[in-house]
Protein backbone atom coordinates (compact mmCIF):
# COMPACT_ATOMS: atom_id res chain seq x y z
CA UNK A 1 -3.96 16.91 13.30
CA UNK A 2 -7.33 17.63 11.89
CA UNK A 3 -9.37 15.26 9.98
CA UNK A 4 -8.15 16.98 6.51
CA UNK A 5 -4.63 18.22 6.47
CA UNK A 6 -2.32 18.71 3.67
CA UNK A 7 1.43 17.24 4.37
CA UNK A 8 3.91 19.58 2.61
CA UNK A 9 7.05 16.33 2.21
CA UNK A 10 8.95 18.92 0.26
CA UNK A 11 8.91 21.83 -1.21
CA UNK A 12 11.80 22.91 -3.87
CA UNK A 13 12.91 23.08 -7.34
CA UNK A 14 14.49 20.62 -9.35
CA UNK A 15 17.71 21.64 -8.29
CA UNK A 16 17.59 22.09 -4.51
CA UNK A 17 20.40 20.12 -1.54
CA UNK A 18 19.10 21.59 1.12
CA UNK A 19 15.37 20.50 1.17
CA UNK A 20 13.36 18.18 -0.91
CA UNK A 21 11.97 18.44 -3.96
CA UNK A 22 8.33 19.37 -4.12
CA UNK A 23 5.39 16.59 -3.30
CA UNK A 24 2.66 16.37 -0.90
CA UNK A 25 -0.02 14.53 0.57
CA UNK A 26 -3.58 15.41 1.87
CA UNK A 27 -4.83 13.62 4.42
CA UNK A 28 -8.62 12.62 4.39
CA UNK A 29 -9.08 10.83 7.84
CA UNK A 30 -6.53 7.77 7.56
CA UNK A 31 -6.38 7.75 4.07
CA UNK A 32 -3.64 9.62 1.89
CA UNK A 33 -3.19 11.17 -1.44
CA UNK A 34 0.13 11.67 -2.81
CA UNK A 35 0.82 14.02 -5.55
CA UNK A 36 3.91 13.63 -7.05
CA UNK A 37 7.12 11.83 -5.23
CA UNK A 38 10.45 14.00 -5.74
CA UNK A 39 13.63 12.85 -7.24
CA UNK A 40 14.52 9.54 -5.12
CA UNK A 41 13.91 7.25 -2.09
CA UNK A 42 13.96 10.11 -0.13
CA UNK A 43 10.05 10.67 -0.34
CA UNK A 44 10.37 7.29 1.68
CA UNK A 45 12.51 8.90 4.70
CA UNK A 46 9.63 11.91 4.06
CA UNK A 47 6.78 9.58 4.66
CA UNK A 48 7.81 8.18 7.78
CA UNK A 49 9.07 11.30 9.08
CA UNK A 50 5.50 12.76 8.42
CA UNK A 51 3.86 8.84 10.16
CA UNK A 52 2.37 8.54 6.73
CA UNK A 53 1.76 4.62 6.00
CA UNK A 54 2.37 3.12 2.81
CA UNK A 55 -0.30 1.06 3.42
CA UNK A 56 -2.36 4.47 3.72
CA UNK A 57 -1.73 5.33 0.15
CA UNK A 58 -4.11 4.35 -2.55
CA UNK A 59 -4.11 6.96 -5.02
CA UNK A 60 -0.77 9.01 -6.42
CA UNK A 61 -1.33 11.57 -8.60
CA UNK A 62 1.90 12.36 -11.30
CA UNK A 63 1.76 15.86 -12.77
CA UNK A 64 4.76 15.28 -15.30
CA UNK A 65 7.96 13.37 -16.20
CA UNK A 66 10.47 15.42 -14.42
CA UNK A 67 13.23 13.76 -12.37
CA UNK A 68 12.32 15.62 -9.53
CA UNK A 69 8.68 14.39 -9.83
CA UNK A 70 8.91 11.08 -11.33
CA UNK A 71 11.48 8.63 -9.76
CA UNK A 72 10.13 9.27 -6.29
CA UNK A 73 7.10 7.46 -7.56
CA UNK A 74 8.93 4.79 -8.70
CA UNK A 75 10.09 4.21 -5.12
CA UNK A 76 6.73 4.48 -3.72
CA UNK A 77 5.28 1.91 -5.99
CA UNK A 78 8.36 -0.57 -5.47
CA UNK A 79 7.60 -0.71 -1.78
CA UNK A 80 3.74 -0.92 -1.94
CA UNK A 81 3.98 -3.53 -4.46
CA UNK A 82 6.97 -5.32 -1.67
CA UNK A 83 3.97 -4.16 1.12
CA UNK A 84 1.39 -6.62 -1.22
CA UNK A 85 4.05 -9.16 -1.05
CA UNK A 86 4.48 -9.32 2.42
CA UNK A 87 0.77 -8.98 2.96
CA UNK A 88 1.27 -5.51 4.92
CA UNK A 89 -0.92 -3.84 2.50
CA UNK A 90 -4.67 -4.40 1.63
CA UNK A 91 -5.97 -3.08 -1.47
CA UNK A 92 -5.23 -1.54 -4.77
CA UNK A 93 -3.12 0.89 -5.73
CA UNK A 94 -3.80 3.88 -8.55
CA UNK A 95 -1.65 6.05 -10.18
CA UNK A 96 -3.19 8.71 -12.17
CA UNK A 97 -2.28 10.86 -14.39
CA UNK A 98 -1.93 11.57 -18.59
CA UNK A 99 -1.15 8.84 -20.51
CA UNK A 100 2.30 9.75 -21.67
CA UNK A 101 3.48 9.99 -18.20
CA UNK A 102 1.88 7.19 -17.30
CA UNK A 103 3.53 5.33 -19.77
CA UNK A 104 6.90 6.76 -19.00
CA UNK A 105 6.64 5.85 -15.26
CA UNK A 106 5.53 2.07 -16.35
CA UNK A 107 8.58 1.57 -18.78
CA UNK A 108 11.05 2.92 -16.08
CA UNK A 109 9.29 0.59 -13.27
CA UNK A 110 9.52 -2.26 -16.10
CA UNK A 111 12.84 -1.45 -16.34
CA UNK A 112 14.23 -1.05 -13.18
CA UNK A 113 12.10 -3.03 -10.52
CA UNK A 114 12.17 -6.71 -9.64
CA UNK A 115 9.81 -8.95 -11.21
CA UNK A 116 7.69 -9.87 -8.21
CA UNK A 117 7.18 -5.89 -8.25
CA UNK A 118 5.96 -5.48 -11.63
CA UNK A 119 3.72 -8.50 -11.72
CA UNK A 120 1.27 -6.69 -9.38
CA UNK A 121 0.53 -4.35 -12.88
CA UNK A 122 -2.53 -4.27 -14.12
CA UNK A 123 -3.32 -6.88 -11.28
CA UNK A 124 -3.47 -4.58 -8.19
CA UNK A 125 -1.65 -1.69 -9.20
CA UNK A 126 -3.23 -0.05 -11.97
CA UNK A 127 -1.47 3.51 -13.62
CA UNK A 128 -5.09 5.03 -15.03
CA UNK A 129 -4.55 7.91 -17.58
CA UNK A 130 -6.88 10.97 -17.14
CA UNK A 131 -7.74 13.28 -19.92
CA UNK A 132 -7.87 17.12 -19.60
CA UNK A 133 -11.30 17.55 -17.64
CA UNK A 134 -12.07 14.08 -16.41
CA UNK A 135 -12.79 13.29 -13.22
CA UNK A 136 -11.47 10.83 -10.77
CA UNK A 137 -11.69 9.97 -6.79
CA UNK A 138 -8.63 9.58 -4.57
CA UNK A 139 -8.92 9.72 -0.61
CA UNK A 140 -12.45 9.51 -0.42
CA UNK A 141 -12.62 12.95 -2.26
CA UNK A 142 -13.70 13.61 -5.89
CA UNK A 143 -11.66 15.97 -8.56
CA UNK A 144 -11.33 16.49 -12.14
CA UNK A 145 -7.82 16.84 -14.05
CA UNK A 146 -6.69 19.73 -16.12
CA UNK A 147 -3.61 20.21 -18.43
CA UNK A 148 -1.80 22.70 -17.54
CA UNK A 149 -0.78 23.62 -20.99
CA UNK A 150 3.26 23.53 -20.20
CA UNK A 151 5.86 24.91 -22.46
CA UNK A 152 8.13 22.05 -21.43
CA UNK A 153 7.19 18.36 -20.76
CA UNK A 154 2.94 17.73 -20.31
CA UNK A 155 1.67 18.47 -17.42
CA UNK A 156 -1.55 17.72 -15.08
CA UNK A 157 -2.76 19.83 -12.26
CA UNK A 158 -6.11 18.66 -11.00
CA UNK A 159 -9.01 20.78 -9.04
CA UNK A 160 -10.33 18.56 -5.91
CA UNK A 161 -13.72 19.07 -3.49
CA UNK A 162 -12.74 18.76 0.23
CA UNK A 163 -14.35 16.89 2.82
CA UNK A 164 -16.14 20.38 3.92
CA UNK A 165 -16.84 21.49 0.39
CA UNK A 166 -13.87 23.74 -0.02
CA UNK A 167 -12.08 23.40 -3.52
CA UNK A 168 -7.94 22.70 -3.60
CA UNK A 169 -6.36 23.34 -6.57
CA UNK A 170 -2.84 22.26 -7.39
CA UNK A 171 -1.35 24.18 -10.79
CA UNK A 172 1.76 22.21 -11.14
CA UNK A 173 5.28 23.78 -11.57
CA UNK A 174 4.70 26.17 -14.36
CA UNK A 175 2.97 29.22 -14.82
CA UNK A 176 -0.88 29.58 -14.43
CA UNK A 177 -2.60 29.29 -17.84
CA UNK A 178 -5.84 31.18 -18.47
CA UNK A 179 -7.41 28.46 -19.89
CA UNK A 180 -8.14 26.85 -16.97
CA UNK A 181 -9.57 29.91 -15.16
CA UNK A 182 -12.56 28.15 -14.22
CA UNK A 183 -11.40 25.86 -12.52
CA UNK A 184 -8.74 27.60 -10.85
CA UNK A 185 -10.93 31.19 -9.58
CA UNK A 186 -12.10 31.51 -6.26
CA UNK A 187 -10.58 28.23 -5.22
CA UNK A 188 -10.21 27.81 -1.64
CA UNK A 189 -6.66 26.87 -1.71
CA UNK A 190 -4.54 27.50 -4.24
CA UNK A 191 -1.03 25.99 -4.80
CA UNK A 192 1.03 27.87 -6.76
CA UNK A 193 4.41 27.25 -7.80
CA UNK A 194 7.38 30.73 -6.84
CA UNK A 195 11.14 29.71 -7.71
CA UNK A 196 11.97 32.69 -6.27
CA UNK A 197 11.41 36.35 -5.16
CA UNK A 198 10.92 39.02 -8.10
CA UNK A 199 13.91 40.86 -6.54
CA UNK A 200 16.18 37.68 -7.28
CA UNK A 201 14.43 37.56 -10.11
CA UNK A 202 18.18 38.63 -12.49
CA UNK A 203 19.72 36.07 -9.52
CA UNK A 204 18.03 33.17 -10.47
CA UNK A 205 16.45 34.16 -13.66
CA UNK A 206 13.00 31.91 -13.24
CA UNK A 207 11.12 33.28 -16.38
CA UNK A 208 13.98 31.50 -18.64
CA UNK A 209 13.30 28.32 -16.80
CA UNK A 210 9.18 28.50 -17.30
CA UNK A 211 8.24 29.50 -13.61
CA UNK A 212 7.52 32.58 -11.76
CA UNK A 213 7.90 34.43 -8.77
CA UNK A 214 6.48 35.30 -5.19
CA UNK A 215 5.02 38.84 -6.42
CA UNK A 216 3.72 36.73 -9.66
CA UNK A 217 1.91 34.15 -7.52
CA UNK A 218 0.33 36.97 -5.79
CA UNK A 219 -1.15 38.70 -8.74
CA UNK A 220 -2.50 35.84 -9.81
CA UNK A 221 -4.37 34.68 -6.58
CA UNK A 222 -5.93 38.51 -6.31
CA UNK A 223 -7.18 38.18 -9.97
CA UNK A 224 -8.72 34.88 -9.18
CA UNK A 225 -10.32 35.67 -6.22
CA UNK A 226 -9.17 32.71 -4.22
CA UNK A 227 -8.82 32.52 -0.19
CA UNK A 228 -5.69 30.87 0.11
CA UNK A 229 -1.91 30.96 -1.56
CA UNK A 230 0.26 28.09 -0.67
CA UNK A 231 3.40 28.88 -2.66
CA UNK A 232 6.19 25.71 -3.34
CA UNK A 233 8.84 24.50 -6.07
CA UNK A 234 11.39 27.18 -4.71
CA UNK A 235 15.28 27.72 -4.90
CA UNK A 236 16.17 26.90 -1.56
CA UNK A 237 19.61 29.39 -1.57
CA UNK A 238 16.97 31.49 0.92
CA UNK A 239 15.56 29.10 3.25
CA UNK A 240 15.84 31.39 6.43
CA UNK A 241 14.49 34.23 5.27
CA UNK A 242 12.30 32.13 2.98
CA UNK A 243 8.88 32.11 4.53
CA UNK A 244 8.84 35.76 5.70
CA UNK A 245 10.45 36.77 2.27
CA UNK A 246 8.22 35.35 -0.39
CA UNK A 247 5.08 35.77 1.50
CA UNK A 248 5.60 39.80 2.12
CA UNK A 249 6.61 39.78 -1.51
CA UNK A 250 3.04 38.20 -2.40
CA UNK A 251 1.35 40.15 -0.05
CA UNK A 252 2.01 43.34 -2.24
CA UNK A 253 -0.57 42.20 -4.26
CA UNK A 254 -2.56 40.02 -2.34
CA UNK A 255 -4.51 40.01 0.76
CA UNK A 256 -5.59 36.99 1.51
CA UNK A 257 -3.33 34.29 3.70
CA UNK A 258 -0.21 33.05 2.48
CA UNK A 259 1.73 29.84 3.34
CA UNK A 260 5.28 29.54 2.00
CA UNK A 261 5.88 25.89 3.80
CA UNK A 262 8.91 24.28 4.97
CA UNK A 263 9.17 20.57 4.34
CA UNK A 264 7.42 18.52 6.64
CA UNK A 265 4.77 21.32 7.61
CA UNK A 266 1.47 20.44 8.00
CA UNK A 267 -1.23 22.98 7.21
CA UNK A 268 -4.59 22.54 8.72
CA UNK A 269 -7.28 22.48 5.60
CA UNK A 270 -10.80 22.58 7.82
């Protein structure tokens, strides 16, 4: 594994049985950022699967409120605080992300975790709201947040500097807005949400659900000039023909590399 990776722990819609929801971590050395945590414990079976300590983790990142974003989080959070407990982890922990989310993911912690978890709040584990543009640090690497402008629930992406310079941006689950051209053009890597191919598109009609598709995702990398298309937050009705599918679908418009992941994969960054 190189020294910066990112860790694809899964990689479908809301909806999806037969792989995970989407969430990820890059890896920085031994440290690890997670953005986002699925629907349920299961980001815990992901973790280990993918030899990612808790005790590794010292920033999250939470785009938006979603089930399949949210509660995952809430999971991760329960077992660093029981880590802290058990003095198995050293450290603070940092969620980021905008405040109403923030505040969202606190009252359902409050709500729903033991005591001896929640008194670590504001102690060691601190949820830090970002506003749209503002920078912040996680894994030894420095971004800046953007909203994403979403039709549905708020959302944060965020635009981060690798180790080697290279930019990674990550544009949520919705639909790229154009007001946040500058920070997504000529990125490096771009991660770009497809729920499915344009010819499924009367299948699993993704434009009445706020997302887009495989051939969208690879207009919108050629207009923006960037190197790399990671495409995520698909159905999952396709998964064999999946990869080859939605990345020859992209590749109509755009020439530049595409990864359509599997859950699990790790994609070298350097």
């Amino acid at each position: 594994m190189s020294t910066c990776s990112l860790i694809m722990l899964g990689t479908g819609n809301a909806a999806v049985t037969r792989c995970y929801n989407t969430c990820f971590a890059l890896r920085n050395g031994t440290q690890f950022f997670l953005t986002d945590g699925g629907g349920g414990n299961g980001i815990l079976a992901r973790l280990e699967q993918a030899q990612i300590p808790l005790a590794g983790i010292h920033e999250i990142f939470l785009t938006h409120t979603h089930t399949d974003h949210i509660f995952g989080v809430v999971w991760v959070v329960r077992m660093i605080a029981q880590g802290m407990n058990a003095g198995k982890y050293a450290g603070e922990l940092r969620v980021y992300g905008h405040a109403e989310g923030l505040r969202t993911l606190e009252m359902i912690c409050r709500g729903t975790l033991p005591g001896k978890v929640t008194a670590h709040f504001g102690k060691d584990i601190h949820f830090v709201s970002l506003q749209d543009g503002e920078p912040f640090s996680a894994a030894g690497m420095q971004g800046v947040a953007f909203d994403i402008g979403s039709t549905k629930a708020r959302q944060f992406g965020y635009r981060l500097l690798l180790p080697d310079g290279q930019s990674f941006v990550c544009l949520g689950d919705e639909p790229y807005n154009e007001k946040n051209e500058s920070l997504a053009r000529q990125a490096d890597w771009l991660l770009c949400e497809a729920f499915c191919l344009m010819a499924d598109a009367a299948r699993f009609k993704p434009y009445e659900k706020h997302h887009s598709t495989a051939a969208d995702a690879g207009r919108l990398a050629a207009g923006l000039g960037v190197k790399h298309l990671l495409l995520y937050h698909t159905e999952d009705a396709t998964l064999v023909t999946r990869r080859s599918a939605y990345a020859a679908e992209a590749a109509e418009c755009y020439s530049g590399p595409v990864f359509v992941p599997d859950d699990g994969e790790i994609i070298d960054l350097t």
